[in-house]
PDB file of N, CA and C in Angstrom:
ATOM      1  N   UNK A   1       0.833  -1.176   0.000  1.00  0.00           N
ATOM      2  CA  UNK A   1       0.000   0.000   0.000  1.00  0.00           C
ATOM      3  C   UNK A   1       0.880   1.244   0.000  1.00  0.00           C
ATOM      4  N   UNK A   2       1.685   1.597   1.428  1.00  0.00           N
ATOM      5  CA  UNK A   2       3.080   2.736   1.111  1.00  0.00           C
ATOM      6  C   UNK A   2       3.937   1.915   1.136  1.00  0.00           C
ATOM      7  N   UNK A   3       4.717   2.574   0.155  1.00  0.00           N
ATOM      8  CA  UNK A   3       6.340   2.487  -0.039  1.00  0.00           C
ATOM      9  C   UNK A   3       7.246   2.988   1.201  1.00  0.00           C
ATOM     10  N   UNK A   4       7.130   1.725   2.632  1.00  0.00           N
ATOM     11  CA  UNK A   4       7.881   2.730   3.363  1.00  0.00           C
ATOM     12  C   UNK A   4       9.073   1.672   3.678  1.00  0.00           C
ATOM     13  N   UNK A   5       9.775   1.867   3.763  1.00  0.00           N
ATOM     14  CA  UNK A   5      11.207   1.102   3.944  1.00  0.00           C
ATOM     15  C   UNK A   5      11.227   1.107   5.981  1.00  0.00           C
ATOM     16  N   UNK A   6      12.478   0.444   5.978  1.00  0.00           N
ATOM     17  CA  UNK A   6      12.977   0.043   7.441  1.00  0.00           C
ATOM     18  C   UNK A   6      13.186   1.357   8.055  1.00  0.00           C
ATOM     19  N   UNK A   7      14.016   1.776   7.138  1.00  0.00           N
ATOM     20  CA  UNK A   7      14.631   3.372   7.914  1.00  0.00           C
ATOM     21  C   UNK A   7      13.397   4.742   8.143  1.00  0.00           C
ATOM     22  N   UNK A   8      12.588   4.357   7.109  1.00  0.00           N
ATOM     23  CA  UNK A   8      11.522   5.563   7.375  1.00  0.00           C
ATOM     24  C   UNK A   8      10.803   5.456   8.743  1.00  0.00           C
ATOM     25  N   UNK A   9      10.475   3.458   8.972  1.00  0.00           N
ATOM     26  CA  UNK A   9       9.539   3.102  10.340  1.00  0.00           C
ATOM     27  C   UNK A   9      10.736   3.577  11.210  1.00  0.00           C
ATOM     28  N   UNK A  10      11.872   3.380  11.319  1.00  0.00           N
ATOM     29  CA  UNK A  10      12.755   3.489  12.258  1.00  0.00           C
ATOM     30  C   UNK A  10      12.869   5.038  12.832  1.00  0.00           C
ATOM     31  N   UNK A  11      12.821   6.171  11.653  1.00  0.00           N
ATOM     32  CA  UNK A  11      12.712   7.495  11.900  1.00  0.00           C
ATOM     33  C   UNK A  11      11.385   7.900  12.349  1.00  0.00           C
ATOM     34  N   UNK A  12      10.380   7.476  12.146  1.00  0.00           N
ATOM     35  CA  UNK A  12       8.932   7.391  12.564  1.00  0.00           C
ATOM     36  C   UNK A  12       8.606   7.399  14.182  1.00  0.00           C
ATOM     37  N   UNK A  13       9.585   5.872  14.404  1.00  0.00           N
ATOM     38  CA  UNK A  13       9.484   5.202  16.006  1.00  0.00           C
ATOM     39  C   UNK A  13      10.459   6.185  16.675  1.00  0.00           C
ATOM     40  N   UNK A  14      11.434   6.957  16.381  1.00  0.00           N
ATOM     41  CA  UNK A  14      12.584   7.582  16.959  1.00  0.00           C
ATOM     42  C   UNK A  14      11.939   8.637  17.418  1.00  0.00           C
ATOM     43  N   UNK A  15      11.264   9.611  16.213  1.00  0.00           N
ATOM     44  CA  UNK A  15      10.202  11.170  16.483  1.00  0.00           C
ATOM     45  C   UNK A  15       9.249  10.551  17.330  1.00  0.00           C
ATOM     46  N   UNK A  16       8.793   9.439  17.332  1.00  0.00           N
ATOM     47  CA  UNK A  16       7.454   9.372  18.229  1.00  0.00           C
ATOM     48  C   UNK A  16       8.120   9.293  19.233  1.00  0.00           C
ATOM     49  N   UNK A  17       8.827   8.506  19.821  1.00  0.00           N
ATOM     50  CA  UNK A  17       9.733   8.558  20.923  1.00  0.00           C
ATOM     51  C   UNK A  17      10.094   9.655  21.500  1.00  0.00           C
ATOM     52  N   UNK A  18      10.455  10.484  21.137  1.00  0.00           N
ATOM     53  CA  UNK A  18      10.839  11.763  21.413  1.00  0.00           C
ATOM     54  C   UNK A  18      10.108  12.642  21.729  1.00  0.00           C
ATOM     55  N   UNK A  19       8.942  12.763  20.553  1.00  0.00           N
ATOM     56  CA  UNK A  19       7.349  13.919  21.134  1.00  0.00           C
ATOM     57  C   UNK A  19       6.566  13.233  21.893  1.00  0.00           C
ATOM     58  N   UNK A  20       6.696  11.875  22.251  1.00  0.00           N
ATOM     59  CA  UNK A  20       5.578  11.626  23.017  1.00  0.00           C
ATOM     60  C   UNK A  20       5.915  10.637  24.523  1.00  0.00           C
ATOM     61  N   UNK A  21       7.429  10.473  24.529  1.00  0.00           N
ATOM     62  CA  UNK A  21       7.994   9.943  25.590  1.00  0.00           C
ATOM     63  C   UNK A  21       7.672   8.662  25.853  1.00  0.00           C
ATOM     64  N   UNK A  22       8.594   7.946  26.776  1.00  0.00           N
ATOM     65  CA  UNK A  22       8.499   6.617  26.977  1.00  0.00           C
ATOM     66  C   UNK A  22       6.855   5.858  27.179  1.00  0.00           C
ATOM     67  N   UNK A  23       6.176   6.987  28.183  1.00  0.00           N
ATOM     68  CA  UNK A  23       5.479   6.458  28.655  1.00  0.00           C
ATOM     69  C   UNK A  23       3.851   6.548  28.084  1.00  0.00           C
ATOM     70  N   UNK A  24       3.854   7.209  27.368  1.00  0.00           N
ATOM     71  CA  UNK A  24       2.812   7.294  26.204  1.00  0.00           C
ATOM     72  C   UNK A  24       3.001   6.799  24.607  1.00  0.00           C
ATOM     73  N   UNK A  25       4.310   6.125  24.298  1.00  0.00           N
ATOM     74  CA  UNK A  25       4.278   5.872  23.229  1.00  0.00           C
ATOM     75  C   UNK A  25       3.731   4.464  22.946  1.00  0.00           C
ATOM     76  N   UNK A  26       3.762   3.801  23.873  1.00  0.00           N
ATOM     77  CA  UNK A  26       3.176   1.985  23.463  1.00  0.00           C
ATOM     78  C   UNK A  26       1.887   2.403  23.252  1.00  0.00           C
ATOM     79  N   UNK A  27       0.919   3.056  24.214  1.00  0.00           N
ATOM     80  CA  UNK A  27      -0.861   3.235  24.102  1.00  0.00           C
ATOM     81  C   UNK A  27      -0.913   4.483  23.024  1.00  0.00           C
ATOM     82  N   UNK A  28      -0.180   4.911  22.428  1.00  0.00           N
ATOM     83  CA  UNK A  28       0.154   5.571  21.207  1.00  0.00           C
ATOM     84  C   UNK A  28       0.729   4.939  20.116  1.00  0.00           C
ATOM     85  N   UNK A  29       0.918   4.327  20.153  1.00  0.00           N
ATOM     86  CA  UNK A  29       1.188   2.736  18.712  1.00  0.00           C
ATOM     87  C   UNK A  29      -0.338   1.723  18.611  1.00  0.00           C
ATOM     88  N   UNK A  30      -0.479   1.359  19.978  1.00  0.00           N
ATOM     89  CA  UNK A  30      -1.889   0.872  20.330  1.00  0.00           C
ATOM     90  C   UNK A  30      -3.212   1.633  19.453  1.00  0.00           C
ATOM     91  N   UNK A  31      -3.138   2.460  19.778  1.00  0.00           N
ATOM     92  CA  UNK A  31      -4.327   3.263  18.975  1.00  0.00           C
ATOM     93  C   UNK A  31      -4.180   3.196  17.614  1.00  0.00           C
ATOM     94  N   UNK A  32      -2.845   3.787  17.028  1.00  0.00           N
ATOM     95  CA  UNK A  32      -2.846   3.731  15.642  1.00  0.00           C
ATOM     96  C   UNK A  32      -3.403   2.240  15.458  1.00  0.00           C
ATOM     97  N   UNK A  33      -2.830   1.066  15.691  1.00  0.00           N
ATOM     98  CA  UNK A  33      -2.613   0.328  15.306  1.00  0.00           C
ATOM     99  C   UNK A  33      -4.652  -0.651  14.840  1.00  0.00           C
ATOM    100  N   UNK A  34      -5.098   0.214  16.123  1.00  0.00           N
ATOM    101  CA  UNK A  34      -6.440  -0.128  16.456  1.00  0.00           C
ATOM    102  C   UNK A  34      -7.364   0.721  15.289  1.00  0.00           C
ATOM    103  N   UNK A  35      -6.678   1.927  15.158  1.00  0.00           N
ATOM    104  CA  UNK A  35      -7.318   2.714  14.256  1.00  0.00           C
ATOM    105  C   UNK A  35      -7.622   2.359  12.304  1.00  0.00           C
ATOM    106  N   UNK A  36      -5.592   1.756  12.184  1.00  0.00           N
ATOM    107  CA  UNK A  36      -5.632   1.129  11.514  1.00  0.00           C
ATOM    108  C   UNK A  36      -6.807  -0.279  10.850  1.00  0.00           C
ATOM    109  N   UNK A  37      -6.653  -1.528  11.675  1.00  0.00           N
ATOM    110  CA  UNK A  37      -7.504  -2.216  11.603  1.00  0.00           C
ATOM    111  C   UNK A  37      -8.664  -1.906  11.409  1.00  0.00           C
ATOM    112  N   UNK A  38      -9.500  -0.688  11.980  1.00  0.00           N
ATOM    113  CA  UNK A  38     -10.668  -0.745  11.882  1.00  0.00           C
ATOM    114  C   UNK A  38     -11.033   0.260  10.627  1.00  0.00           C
ATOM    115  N   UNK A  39      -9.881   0.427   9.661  1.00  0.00           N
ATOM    116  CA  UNK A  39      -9.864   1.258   8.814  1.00  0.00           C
ATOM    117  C   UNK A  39     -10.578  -0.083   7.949  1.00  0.00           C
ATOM    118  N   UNK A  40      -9.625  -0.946   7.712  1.00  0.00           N
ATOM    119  CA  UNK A  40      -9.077  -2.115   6.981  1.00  0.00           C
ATOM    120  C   UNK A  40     -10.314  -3.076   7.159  1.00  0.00           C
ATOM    121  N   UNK A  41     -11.059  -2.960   8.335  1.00  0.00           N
ATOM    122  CA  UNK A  41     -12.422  -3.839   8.138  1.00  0.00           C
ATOM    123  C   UNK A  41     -13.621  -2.692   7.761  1.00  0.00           C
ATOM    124  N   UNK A  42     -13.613  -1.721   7.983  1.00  0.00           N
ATOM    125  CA  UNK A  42     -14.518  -1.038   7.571  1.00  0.00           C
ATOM    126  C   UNK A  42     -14.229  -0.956   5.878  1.00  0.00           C
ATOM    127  N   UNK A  43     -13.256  -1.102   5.059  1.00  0.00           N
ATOM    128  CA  UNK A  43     -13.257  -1.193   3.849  1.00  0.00           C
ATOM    129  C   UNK A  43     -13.578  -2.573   3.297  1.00  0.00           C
ATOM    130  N   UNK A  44     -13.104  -3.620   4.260  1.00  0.00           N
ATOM    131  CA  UNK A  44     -13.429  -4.685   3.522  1.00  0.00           C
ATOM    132  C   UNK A  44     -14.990  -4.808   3.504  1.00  0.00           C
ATOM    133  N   UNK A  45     -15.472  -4.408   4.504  1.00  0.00           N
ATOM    134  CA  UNK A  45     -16.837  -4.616   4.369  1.00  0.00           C
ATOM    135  C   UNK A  45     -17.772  -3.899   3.571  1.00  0.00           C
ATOM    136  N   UNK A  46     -17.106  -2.303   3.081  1.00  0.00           N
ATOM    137  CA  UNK A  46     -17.541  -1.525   2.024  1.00  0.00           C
ATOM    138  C   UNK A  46     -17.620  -2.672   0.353  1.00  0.00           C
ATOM    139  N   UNK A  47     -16.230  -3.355   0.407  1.00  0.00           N
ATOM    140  CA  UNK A  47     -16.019  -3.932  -0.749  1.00  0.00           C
ATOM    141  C   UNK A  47     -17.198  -5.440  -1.195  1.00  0.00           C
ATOM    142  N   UNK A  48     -17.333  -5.940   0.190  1.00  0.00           N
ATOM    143  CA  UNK A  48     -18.241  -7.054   0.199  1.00  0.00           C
ATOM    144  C   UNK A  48     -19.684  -6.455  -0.040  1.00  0.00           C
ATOM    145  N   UNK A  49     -19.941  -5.444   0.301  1.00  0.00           N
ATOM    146  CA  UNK A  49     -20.958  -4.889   0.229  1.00  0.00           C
ATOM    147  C   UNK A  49     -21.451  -4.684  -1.423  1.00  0.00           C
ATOM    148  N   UNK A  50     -20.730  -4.267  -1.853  1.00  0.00           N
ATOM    149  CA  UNK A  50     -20.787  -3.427  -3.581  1.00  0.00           C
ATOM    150  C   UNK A  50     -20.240  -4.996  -4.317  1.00  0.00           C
ATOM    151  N   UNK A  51     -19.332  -5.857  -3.834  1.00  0.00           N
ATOM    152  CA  UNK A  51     -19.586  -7.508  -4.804  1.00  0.00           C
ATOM    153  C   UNK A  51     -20.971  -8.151  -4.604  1.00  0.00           C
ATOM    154  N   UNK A  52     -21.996  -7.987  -3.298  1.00  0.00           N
ATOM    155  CA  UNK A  52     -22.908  -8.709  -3.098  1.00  0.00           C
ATOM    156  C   UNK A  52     -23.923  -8.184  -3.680  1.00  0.00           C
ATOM    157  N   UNK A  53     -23.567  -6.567  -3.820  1.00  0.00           N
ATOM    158  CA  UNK A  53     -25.111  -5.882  -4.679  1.00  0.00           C
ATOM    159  C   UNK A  53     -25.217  -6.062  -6.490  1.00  0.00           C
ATOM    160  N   UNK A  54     -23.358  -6.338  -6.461  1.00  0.00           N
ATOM    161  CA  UNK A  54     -23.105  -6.798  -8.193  1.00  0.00           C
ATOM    162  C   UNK A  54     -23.805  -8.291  -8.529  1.00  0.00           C
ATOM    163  N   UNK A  55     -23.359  -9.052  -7.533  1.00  0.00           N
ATOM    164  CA  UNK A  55     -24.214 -10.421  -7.885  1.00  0.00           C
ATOM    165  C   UNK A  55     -25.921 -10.042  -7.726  1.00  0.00           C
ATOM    166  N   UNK A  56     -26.190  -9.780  -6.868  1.00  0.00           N
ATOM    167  CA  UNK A  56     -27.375  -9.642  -6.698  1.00  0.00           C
ATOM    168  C   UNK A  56     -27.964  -8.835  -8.101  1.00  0.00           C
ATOM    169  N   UNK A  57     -27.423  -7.774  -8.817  1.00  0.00           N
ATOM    170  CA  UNK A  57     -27.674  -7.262  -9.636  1.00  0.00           C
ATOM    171  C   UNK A  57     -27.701  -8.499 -10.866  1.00  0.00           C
ATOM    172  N   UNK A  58     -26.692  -9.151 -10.927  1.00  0.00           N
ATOM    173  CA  UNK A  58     -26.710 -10.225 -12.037  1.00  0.00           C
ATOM    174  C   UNK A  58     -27.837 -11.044 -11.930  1.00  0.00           C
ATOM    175  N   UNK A  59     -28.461 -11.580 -10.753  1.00  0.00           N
ATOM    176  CA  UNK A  59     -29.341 -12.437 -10.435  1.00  0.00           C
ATOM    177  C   UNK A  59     -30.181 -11.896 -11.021  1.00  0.00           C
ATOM    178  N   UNK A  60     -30.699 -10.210 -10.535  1.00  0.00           N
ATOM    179  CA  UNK A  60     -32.459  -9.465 -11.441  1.00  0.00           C
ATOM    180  C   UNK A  60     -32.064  -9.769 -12.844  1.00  0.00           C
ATOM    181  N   UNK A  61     -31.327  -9.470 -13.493  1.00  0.00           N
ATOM    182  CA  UNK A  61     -30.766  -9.539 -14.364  1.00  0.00           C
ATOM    183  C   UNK A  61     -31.388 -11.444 -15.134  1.00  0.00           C
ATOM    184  N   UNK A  62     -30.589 -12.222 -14.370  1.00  0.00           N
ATOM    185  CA  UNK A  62     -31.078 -13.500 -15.027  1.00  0.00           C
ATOM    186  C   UNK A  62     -32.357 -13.376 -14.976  1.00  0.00           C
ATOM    187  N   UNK A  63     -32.917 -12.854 -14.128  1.00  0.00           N
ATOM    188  CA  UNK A  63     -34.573 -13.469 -13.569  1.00  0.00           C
ATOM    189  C   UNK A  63     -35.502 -12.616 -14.942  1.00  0.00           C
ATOM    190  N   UNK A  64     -34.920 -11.640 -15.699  1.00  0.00           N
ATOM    191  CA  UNK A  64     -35.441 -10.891 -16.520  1.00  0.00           C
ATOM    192  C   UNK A  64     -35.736 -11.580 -17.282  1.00  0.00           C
ATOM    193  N   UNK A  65     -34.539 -12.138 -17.946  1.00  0.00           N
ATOM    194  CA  UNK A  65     -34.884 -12.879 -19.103  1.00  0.00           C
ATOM    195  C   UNK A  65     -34.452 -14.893 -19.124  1.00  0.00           C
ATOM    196  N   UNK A  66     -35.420 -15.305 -18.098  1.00  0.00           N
ATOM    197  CA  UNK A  66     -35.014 -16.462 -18.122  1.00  0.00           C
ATOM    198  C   UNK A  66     -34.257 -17.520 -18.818  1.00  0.00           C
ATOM    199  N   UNK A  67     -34.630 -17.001 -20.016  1.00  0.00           N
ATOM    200  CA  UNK A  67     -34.375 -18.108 -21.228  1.00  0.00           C
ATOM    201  C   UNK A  67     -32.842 -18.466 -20.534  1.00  0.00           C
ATOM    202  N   UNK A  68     -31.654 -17.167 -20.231  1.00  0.00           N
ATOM    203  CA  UNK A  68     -30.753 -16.796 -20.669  1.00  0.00           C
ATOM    204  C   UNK A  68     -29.922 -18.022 -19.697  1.00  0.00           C
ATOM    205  N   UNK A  69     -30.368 -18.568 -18.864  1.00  0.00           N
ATOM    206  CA  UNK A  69     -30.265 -19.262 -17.479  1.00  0.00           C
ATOM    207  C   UNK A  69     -30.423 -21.060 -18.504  1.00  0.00           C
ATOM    208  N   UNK A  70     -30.703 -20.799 -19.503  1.00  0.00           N
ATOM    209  CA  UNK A  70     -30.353 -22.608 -19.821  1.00  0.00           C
ATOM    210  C   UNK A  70     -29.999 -22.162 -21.331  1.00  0.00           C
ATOM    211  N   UNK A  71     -29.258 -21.256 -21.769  1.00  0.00           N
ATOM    212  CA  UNK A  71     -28.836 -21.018 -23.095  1.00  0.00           C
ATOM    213  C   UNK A  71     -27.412 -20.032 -22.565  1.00  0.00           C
ATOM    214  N   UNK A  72     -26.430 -20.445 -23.153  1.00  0.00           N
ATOM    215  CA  UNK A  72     -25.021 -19.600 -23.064  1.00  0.00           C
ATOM    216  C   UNK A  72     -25.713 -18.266 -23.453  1.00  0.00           C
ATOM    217  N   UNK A  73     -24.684 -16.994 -23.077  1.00  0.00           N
ATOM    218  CA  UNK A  73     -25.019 -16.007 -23.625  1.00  0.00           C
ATOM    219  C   UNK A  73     -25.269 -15.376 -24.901  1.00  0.00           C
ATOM    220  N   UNK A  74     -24.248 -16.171 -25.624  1.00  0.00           N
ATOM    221  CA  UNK A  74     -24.544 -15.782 -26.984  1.00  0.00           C
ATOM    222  C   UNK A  74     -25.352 -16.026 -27.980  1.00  0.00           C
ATOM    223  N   UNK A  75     -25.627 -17.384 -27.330  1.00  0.00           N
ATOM    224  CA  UNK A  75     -27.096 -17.744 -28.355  1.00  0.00           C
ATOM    225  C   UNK A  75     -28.585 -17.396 -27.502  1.00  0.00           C
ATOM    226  N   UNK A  76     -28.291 -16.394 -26.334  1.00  0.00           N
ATOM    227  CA  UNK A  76     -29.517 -15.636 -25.526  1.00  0.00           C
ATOM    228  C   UNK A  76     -29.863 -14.322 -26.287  1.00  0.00           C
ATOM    229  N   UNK A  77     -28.476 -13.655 -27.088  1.00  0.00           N
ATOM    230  CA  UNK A  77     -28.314 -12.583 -27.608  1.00  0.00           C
ATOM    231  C   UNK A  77     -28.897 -12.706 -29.240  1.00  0.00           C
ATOM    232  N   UNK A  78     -28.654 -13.712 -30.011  1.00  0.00           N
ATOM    233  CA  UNK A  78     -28.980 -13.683 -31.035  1.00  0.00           C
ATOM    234  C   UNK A  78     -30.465 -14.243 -31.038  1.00  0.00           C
ATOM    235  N   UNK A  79     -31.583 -14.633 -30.155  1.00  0.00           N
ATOM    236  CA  UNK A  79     -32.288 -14.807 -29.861  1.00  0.00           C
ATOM    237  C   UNK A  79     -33.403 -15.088 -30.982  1.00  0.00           C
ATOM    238  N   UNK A  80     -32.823 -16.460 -31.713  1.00  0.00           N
ATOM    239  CA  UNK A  80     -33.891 -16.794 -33.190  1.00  0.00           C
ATOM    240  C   UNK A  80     -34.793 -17.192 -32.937  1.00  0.00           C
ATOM    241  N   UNK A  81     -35.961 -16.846 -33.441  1.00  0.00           N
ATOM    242  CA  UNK A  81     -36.883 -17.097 -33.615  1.00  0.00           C
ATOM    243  C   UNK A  81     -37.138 -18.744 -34.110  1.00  0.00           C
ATOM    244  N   UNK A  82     -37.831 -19.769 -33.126  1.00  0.00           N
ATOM    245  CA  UNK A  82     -38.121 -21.523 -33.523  1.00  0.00           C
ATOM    246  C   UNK A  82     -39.328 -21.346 -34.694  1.00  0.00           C
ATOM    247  N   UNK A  83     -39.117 -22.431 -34.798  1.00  0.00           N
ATOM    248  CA  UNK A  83     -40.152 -23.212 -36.140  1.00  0.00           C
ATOM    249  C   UNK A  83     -41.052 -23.303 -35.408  1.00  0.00           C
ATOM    250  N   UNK A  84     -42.129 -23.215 -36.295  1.00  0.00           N
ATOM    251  CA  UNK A  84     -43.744 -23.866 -35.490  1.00  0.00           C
ATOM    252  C   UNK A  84     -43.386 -24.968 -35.402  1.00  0.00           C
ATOM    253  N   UNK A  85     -43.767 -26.267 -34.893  1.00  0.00           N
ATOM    254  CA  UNK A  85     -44.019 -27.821 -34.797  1.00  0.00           C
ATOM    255  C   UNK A  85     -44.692 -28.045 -36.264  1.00  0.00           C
ATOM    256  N   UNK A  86     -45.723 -28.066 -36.973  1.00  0.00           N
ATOM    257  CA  UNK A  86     -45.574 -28.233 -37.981  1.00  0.00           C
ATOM    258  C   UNK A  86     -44.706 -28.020 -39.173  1.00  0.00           C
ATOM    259  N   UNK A  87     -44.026 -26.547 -39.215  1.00  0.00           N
ATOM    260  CA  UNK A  87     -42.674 -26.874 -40.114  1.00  0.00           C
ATOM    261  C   UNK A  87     -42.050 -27.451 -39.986  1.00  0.00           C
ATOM    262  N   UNK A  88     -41.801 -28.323 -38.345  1.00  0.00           N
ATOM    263  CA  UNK A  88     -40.690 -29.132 -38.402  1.00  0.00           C
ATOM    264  C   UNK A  88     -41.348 -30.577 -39.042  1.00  0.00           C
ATOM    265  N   UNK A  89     -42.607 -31.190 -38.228  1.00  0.00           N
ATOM    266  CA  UNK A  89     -43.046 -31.934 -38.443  1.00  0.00           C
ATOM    267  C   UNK A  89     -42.961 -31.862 -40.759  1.00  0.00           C
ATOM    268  N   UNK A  90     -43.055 -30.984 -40.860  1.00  0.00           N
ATOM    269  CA  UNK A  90     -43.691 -31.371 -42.714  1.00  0.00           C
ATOM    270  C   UNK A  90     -41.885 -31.510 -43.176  1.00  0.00           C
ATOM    271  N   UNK A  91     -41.401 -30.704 -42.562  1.00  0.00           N
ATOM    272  CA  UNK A  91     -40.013 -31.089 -42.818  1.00  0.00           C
ATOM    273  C   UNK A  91     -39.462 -32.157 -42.685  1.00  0.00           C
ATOM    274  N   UNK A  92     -39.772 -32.797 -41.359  1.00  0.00           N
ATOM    275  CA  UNK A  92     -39.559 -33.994 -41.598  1.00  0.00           C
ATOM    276  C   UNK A  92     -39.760 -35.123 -42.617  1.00  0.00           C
ATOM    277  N   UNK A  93     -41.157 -35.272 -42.732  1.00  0.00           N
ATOM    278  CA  UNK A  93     -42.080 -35.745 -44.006  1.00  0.00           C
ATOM    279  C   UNK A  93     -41.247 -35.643 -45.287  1.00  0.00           C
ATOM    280  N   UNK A  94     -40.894 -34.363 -45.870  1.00  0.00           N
ATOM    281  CA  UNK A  94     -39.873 -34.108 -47.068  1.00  0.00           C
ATOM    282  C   UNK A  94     -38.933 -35.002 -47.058  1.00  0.00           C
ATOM    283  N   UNK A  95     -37.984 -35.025 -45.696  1.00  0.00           N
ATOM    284  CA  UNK A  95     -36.965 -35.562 -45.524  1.00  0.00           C
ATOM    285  C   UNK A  95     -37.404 -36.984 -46.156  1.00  0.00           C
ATOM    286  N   UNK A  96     -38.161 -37.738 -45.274  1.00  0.00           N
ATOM    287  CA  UNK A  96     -38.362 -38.795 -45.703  1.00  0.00           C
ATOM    288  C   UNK A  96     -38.977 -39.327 -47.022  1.00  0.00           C
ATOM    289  N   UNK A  97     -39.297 -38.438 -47.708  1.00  0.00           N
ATOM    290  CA  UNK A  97     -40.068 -39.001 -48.996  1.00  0.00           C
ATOM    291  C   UNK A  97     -38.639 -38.752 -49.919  1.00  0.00           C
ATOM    292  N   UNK A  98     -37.867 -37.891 -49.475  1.00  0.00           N
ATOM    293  CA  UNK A  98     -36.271 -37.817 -50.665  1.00  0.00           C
ATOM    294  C   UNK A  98     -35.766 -39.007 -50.601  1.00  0.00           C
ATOM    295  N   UNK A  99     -35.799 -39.680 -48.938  1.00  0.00           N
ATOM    296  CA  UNK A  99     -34.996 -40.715 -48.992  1.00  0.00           C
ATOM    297  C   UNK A  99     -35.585 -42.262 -49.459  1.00  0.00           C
ATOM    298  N   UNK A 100     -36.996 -41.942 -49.577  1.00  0.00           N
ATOM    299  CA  UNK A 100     -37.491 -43.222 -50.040  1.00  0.00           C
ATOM    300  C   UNK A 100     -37.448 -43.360 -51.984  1.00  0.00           C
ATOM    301  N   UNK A 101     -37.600 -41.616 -52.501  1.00  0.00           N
ATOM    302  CA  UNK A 101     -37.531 -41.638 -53.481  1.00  0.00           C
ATOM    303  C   UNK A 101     -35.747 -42.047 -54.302  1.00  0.00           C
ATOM    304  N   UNK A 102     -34.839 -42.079 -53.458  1.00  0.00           N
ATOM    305  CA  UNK A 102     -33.630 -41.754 -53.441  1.00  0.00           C
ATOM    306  C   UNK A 102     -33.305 -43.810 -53.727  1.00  0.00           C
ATOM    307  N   UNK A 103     -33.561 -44.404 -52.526  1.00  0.00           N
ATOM    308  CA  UNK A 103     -33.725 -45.716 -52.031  1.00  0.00           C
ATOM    309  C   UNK A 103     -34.213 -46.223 -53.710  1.00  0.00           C
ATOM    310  N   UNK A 104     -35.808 -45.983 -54.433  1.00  0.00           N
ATOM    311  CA  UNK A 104     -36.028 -46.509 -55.194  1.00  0.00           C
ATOM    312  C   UNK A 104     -35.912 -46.489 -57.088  1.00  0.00           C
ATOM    313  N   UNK A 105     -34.576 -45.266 -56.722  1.00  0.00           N
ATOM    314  CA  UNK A 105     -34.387 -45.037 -57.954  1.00  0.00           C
ATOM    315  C   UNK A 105     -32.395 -45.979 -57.649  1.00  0.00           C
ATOM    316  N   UNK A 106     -31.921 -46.164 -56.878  1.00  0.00           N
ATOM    317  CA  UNK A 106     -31.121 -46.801 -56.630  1.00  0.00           C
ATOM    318  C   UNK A 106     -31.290 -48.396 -56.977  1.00  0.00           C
ATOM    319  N   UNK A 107     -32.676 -48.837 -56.912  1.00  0.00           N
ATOM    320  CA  UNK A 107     -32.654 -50.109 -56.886  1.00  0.00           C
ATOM    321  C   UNK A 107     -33.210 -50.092 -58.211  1.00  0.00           C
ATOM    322  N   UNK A 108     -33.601 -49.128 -58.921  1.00  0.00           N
ATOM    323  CA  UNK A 108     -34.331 -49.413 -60.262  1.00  0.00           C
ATOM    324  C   UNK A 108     -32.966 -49.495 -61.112  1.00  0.00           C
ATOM    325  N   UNK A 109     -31.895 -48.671 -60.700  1.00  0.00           N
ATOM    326  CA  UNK A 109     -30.477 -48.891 -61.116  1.00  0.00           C
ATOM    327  C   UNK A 109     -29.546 -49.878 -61.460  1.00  0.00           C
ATOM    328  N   UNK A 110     -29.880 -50.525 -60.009  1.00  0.00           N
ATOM    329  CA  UNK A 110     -29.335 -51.754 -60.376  1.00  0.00           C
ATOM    330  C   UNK A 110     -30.153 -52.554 -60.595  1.00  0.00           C
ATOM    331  N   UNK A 111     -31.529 -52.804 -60.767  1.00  0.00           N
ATOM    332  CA  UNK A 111     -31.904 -53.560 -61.682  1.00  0.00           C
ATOM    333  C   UNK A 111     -31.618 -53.538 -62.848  1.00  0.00           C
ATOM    334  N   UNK A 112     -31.497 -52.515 -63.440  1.00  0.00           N
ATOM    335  CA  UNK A 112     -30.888 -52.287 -65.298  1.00  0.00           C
ATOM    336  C   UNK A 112     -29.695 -52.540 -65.662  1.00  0.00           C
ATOM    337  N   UNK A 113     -29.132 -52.256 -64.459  1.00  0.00           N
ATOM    338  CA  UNK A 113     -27.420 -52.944 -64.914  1.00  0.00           C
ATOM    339  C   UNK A 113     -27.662 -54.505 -64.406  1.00  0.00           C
ATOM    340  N   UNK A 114     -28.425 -54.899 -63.603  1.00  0.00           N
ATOM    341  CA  UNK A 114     -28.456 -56.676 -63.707  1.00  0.00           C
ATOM    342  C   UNK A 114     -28.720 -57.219 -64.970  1.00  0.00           C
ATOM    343  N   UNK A 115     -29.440 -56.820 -65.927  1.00  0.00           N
ATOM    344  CA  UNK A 115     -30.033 -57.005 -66.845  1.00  0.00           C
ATOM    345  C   UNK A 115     -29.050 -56.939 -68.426  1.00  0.00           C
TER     346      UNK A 115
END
């Protein structure tokens, strides 16, 4: 966090020593030290605070658009439009009449080359 080296704490502890004498300097390290800490949890708890309102924000977020919760994002984003059940269903049907028509021009084939 600071850039403070050995010699700076050492010049630090020497002046405090000096302005504030033997007998007030330990409950004068004490305090900082107390002051410190409660700097250091009062931020962490600022920080937990603003990650829990970000998730929480992501959550409204899913709940908006459900879909998005069983589809990756990117295919939530390009968001195509499905087939009715009957286009698929007649599609299917096509499918299968190519392959039966497909099947009986194959065998009419080799019937003519048996021949």
């Amino acid at each position: 966090m600071f850039d403070i080296g050995f010699s700076e704490l050492l010049l630090v502890g020497v002046l405090g020593l000096i302005i504030l004498g033997p007998e007030r300097l330990p409950k004068a390290a004490r305090t900082v030290g107390l002051l410190i800490g409660r700097m250091r949890r009062t931020m962490s708890g600022i920080q937990q605070e603003i990650e829990q309102e970000v998730r929480n924000q992501e959550i409204r977020e899913k709940l908006k658009d459900p879909m998005s919760t069983f589809m990756g994002d990117t295919q939530s984003d390009k968001k195509q439009p499905t087939q009715p059940t009957n286009t698929i269903a007649s599609s299917a049907e096509n499918t299968v009449e190519q392959a039966s028509t497909t099947s009986n021009a194959a065998a009419k084939d080799s019937a003519l080359q048996d021949k």
